[in-house]
PDB file of N, CA and C in Angstrom:
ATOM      1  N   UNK A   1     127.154 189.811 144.106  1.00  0.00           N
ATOM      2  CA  UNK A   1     125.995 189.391 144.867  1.00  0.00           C
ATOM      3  C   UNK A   1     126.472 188.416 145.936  1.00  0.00           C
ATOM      4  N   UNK A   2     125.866 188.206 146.993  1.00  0.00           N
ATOM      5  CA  UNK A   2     126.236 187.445 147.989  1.00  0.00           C
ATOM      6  C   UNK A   2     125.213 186.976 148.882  1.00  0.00           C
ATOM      7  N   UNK A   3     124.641 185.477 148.670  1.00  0.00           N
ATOM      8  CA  UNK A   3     123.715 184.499 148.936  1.00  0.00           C
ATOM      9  C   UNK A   3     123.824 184.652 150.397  1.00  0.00           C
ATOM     10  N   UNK A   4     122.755 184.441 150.941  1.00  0.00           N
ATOM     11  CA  UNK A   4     123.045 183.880 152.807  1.00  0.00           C
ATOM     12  C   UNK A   4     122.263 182.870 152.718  1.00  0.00           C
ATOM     13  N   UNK A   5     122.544 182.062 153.932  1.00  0.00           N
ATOM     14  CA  UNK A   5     122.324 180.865 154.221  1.00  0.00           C
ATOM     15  C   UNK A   5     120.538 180.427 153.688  1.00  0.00           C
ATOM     16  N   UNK A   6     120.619 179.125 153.243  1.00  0.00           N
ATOM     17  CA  UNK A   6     119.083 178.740 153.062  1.00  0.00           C
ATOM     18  C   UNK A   6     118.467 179.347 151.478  1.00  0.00           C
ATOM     19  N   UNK A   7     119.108 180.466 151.250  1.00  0.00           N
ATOM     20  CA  UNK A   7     118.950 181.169 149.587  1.00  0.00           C
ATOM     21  C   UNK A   7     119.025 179.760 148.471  1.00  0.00           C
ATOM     22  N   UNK A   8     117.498 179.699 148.038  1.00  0.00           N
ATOM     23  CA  UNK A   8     117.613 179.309 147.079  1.00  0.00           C
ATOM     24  C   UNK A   8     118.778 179.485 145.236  1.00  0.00           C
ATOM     25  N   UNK A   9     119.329 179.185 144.559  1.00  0.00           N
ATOM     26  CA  UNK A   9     119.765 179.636 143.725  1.00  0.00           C
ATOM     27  C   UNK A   9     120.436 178.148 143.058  1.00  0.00           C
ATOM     28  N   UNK A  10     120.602 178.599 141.603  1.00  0.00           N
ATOM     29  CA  UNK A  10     120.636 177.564 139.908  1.00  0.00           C
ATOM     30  C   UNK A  10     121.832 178.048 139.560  1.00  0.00           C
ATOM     31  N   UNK A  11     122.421 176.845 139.493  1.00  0.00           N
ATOM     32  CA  UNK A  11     124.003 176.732 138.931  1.00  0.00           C
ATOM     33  C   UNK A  11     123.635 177.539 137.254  1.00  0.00           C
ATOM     34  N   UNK A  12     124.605 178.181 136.900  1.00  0.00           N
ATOM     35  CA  UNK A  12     124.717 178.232 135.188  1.00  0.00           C
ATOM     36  C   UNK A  12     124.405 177.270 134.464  1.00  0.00           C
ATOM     37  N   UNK A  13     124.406 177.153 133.009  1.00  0.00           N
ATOM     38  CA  UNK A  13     124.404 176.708 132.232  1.00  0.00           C
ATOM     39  C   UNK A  13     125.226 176.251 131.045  1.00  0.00           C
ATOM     40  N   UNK A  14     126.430 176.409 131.578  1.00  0.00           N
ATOM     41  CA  UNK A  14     127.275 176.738 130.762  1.00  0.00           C
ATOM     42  C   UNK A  14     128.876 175.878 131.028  1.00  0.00           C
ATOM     43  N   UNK A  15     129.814 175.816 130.463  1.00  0.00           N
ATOM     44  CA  UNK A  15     130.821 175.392 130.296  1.00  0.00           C
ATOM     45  C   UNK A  15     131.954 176.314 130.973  1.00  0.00           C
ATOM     46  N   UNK A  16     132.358 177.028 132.107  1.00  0.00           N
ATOM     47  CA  UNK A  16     133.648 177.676 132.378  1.00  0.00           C
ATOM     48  C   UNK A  16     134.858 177.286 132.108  1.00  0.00           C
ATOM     49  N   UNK A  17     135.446 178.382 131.476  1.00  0.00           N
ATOM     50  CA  UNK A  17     136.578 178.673 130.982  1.00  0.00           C
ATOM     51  C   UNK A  17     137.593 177.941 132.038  1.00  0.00           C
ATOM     52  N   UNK A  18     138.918 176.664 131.355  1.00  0.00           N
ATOM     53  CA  UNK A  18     139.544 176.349 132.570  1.00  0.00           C
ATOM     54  C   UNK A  18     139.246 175.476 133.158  1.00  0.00           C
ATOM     55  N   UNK A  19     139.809 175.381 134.589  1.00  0.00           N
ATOM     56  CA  UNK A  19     139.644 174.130 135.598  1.00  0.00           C
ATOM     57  C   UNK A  19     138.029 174.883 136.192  1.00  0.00           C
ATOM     58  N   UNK A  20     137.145 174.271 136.517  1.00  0.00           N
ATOM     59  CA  UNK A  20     135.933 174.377 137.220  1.00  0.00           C
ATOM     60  C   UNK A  20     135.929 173.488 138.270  1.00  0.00           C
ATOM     61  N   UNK A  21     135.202 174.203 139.094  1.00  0.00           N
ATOM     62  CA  UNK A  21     134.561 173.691 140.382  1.00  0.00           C
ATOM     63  C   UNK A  21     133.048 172.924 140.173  1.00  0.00           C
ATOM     64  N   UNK A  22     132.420 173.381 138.858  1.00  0.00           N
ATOM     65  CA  UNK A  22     131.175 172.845 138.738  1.00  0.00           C
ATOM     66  C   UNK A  22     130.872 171.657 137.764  1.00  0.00           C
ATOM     67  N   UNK A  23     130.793 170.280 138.403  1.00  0.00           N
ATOM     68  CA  UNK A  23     130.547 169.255 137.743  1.00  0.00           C
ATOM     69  C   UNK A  23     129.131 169.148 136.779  1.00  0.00           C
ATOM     70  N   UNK A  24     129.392 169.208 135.162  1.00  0.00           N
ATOM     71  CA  UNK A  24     128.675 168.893 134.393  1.00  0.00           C
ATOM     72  C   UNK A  24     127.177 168.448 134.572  1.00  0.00           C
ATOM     73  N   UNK A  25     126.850 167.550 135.802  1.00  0.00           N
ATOM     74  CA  UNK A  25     125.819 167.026 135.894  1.00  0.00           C
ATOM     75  C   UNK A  25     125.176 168.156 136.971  1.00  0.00           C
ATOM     76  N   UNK A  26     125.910 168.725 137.418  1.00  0.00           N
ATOM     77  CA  UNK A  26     124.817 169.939 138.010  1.00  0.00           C
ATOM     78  C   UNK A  26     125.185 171.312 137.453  1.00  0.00           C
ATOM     79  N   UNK A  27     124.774 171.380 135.928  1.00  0.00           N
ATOM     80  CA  UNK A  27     124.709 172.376 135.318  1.00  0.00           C
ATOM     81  C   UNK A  27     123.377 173.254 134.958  1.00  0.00           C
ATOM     82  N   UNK A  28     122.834 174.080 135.465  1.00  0.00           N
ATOM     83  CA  UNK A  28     121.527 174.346 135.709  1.00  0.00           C
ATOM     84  C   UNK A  28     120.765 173.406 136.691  1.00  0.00           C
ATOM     85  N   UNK A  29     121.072 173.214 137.385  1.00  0.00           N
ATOM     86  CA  UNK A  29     120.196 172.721 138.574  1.00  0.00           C
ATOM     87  C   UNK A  29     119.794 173.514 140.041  1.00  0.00           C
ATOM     88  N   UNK A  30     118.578 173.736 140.550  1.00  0.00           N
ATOM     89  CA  UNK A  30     118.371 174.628 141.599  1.00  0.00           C
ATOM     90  C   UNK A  30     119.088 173.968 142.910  1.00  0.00           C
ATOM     91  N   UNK A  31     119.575 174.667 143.834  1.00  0.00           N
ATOM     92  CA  UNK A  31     119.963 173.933 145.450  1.00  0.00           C
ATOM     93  C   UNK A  31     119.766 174.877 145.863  1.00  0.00           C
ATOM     94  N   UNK A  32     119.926 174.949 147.451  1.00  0.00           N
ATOM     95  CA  UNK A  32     119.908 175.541 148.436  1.00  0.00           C
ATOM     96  C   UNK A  32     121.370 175.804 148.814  1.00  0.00           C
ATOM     97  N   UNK A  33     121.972 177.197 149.555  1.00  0.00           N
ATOM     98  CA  UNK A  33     122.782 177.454 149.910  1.00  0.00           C
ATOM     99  C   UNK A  33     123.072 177.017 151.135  1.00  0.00           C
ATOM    100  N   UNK A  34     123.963 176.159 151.725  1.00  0.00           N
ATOM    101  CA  UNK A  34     124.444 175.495 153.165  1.00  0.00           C
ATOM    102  C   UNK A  34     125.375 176.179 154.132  1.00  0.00           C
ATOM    103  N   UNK A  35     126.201 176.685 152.953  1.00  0.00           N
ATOM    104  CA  UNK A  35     127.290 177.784 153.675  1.00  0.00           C
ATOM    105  C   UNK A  35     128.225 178.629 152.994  1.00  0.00           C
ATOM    106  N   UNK A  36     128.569 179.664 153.849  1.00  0.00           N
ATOM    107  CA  UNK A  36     129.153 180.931 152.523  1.00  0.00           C
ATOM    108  C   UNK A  36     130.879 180.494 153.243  1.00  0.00           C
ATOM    109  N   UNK A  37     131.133 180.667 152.378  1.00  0.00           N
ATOM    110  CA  UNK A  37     133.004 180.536 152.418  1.00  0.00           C
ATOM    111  C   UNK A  37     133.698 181.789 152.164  1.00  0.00           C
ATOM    112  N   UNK A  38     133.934 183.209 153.226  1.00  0.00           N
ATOM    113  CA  UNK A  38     134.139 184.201 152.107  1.00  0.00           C
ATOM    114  C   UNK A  38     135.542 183.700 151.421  1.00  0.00           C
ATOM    115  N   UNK A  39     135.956 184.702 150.520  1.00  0.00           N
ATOM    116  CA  UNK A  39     136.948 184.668 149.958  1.00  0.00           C
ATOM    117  C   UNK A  39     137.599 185.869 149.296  1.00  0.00           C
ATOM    118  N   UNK A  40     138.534 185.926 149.088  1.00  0.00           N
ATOM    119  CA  UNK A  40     139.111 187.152 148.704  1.00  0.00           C
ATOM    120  C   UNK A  40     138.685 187.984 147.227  1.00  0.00           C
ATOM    121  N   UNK A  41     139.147 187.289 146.244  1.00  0.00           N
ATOM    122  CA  UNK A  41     138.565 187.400 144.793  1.00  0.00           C
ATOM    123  C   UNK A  41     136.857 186.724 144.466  1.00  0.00           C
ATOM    124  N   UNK A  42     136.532 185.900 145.293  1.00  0.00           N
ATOM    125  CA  UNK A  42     135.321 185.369 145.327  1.00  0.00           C
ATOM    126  C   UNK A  42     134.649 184.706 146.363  1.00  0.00           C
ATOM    127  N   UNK A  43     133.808 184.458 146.643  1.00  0.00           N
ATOM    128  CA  UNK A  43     133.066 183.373 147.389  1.00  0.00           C
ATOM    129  C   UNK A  43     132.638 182.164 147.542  1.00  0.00           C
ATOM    130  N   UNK A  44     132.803 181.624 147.731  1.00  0.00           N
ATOM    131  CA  UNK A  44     132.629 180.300 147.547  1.00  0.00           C
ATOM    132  C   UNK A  44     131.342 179.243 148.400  1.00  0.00           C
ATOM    133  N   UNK A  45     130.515 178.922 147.985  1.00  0.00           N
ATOM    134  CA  UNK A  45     129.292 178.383 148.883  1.00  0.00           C
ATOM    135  C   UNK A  45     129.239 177.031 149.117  1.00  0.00           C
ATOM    136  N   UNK A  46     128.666 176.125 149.918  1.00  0.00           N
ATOM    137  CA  UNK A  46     128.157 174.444 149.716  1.00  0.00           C
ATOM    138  C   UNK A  46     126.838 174.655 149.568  1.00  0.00           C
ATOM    139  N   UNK A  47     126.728 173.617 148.179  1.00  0.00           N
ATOM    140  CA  UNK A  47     125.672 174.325 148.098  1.00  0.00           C
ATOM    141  C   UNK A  47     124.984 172.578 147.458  1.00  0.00           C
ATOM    142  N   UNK A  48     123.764 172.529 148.741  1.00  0.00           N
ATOM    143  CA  UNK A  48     122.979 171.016 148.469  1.00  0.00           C
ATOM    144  C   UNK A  48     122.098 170.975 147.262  1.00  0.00           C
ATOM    145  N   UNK A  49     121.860 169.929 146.716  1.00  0.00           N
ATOM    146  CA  UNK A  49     121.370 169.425 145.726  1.00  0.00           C
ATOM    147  C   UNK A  49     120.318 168.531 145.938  1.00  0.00           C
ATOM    148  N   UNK A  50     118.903 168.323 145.941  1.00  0.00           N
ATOM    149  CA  UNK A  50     117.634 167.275 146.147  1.00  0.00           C
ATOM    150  C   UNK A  50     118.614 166.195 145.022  1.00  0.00           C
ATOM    151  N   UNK A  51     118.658 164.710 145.483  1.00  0.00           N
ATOM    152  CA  UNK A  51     119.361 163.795 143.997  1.00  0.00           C
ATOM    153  C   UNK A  51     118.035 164.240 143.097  1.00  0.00           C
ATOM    154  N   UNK A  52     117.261 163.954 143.390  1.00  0.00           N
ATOM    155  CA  UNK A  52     115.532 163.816 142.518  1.00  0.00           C
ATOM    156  C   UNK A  52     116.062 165.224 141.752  1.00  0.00           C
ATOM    157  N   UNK A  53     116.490 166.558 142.120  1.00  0.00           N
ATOM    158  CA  UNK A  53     116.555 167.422 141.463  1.00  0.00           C
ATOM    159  C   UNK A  53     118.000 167.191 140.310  1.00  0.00           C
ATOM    160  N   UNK A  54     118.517 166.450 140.628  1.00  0.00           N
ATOM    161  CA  UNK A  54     119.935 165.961 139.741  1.00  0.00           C
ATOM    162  C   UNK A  54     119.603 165.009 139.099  1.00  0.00           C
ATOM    163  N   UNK A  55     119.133 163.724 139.733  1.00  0.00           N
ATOM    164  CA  UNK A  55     119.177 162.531 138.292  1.00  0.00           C
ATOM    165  C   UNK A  55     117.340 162.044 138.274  1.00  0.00           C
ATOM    166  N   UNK A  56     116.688 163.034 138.460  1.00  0.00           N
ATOM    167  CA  UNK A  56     115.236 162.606 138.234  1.00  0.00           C
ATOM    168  C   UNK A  56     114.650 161.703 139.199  1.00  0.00           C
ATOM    169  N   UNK A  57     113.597 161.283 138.859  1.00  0.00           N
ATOM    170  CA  UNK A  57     112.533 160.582 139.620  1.00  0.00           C
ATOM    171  C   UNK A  57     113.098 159.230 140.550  1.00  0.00           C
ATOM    172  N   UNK A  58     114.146 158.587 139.839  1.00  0.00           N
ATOM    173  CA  UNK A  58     114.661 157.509 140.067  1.00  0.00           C
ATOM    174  C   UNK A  58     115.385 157.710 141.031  1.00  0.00           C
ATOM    175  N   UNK A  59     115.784 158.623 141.338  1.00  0.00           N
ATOM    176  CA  UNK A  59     116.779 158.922 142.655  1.00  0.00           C
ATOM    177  C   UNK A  59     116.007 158.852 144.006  1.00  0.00           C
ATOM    178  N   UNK A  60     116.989 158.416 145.046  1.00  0.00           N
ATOM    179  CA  UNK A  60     116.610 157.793 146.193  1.00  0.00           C
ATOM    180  C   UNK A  60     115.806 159.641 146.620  1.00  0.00           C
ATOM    181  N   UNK A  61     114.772 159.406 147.514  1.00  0.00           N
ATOM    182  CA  UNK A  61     114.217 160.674 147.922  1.00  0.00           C
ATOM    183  C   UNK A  61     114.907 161.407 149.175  1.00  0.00           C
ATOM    184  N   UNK A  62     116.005 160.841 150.595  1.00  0.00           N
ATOM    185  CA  UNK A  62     116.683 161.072 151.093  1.00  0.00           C
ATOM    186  C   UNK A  62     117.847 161.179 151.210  1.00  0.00           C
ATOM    187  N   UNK A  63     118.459 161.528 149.847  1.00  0.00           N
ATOM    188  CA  UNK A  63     119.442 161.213 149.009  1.00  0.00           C
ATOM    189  C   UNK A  63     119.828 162.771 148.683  1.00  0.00           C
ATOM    190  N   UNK A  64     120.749 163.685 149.147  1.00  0.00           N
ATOM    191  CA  UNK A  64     121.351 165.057 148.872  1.00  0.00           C
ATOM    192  C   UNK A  64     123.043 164.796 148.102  1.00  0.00           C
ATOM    193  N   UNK A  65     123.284 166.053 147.749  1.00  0.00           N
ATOM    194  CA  UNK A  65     124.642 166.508 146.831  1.00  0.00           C
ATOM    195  C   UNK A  65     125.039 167.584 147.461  1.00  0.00           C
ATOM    196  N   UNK A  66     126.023 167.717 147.309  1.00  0.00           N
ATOM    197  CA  UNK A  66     126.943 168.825 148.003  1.00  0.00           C
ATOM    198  C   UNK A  66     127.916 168.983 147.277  1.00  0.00           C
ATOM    199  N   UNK A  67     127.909 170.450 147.051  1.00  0.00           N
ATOM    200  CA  UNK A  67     129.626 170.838 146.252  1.00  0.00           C
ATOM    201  C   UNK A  67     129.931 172.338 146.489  1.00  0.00           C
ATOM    202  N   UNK A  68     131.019 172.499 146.877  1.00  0.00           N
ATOM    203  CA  UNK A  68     131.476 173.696 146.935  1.00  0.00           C
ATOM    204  C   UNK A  68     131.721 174.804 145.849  1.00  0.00           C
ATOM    205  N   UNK A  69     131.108 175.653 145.443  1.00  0.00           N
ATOM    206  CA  UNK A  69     130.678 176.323 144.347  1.00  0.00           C
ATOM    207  C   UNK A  69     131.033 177.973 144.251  1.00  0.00           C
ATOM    208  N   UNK A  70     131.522 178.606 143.270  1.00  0.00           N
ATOM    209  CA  UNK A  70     131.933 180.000 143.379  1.00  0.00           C
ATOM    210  C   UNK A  70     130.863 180.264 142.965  1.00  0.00           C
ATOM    211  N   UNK A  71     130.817 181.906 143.475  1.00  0.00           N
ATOM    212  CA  UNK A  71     129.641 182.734 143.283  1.00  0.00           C
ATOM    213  C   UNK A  71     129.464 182.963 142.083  1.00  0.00           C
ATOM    214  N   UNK A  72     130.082 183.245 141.226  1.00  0.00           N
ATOM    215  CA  UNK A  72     129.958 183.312 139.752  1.00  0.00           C
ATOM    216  C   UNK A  72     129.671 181.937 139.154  1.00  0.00           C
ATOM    217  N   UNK A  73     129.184 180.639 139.794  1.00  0.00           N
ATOM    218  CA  UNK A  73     128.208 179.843 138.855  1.00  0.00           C
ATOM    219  C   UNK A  73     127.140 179.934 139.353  1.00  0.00           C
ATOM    220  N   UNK A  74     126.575 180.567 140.527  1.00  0.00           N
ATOM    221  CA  UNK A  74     125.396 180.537 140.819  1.00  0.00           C
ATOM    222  C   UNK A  74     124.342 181.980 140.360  1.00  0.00           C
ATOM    223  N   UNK A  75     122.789 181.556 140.226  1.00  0.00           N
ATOM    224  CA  UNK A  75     122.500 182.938 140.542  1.00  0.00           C
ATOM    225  C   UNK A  75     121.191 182.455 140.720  1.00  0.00           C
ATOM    226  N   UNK A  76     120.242 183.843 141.072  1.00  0.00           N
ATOM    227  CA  UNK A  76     119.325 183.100 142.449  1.00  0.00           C
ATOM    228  C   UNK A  76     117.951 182.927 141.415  1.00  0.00           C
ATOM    229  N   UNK A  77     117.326 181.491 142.518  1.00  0.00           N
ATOM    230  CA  UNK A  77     116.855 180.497 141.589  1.00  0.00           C
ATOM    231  C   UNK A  77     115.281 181.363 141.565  1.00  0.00           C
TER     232      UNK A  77
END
């Protein structure tokens, strides 16, 4: 599958096998896709995060996350 720009989509849930690209605290969390990276064996996206959607209510409201993410932790939200 292959997201384009602005595509909503939710990290996994899960633990990958190995070194990961996906930090624990955005494990199931929805973002928006920022940009596609192709890649050979995979794809790779930046893909923003609301904080409010990462650490709850308490988080500043103009406050975003960004991480570069393979296509195989995402899928559409």
């Amino acid at each position: 599958m292959r997201f384009s720009e602005g595509a909503r989509v939710r990290t996994i849930f899960e633990n990958p096998v190995g070194h990961t690209r996906l930090p624990a605290y955005l494990h199931g969390r929805e973002g928006r896709i920022e940009r596609l990276h192709p890649g050979l064996r995979q794809n790779l996206y930046t893909v923003v995060f609301a904080a409010g959607d990462v650490w709850g209510e308490d988080a500043p409201d103009n406050v975003s996350i960004s991480a570069d993410l393979y296509e195989s932790y995402l899928n559409p939200a």
